[in-house]
Every structure is written in C-alpha cells, then in structure tokens.
Protein backbone atom coordinates (compact mmCIF):
# COMPACT_ATOMS: atom_id res chain seq x y z
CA UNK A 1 27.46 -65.81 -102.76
CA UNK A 2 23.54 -66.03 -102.99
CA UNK A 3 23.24 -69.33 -102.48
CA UNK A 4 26.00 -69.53 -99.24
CA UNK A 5 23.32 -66.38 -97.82
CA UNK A 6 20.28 -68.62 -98.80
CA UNK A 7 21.78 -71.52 -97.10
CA UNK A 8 23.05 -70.04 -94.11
CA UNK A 9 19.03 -68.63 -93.55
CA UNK A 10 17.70 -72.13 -94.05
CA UNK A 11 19.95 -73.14 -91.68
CA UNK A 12 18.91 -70.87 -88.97
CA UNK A 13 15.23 -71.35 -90.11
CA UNK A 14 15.71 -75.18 -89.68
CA UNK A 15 17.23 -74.51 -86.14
CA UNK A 16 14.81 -72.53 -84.76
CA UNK A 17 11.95 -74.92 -85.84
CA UNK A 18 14.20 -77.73 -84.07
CA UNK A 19 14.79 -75.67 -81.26
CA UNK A 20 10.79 -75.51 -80.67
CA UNK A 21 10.00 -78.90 -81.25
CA UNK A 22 12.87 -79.36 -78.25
CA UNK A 23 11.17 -77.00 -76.16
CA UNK A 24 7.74 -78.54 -77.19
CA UNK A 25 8.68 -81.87 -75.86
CA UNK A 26 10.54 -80.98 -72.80
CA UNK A 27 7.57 -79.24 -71.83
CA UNK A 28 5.55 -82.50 -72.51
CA UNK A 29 8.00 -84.22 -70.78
CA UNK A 30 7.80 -82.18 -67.51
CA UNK A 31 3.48 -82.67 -67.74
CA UNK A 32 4.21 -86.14 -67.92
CA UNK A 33 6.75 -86.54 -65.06
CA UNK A 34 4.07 -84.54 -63.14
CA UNK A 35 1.30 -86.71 -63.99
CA UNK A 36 2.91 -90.20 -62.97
CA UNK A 37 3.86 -88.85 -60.00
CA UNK A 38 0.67 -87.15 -58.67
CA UNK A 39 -0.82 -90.49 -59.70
CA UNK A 40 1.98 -92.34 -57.37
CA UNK A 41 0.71 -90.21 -54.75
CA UNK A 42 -2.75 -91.21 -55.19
CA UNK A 43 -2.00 -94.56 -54.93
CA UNK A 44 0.39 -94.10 -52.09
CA UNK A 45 -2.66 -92.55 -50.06
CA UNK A 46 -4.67 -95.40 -50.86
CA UNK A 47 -2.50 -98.04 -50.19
CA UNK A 48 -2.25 -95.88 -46.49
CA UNK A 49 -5.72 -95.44 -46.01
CA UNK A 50 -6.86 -98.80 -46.18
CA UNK A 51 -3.77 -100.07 -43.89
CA UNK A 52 -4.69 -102.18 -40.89
C-alpha cells in the first residue's frame, strides 16, 4: 500500500515538473514568435522606405 501512495506522489511530482517545463517553453515560444515578427516589420519598413 506504501509503495502504490509513494508512486502515485512521484507521479504527480513528475507531472507538475512536466507541466512547467510546458509552460516554460510555450512562453519561450510566444517571445520568439514575437521577436521574428517585430523583426519582419523592421524589414518591411525598410524595404518601404527606400522604395522609388
């Protein structure tokens, strides 16, 4: 019975770590989307300014 109890905690223990590394990288994830396309802006603008 101990070791069902002992299990069943590492279990959730071992969930909740993967549950933050999820949230971790989803979070990296939405800085990178953001980053790529702030930097497709800049280049849009540039590509504008220097039009004929």
């Amino acid at each position: 019975m101990r070791i069902m109890k002992k299990k069943a905690e590492a279990n959730q223990l071992l969930q909740q770590v993967f549950n933050n590394i999820e949230q971790r990288l989803d979070r990296l994830l939405e800085q990178m989307e953001s980053q790529q396309l702030q930097e497709l802006r800049v280049m849009r603008n540039y590509i504008n300014s220097h039009d004929s």
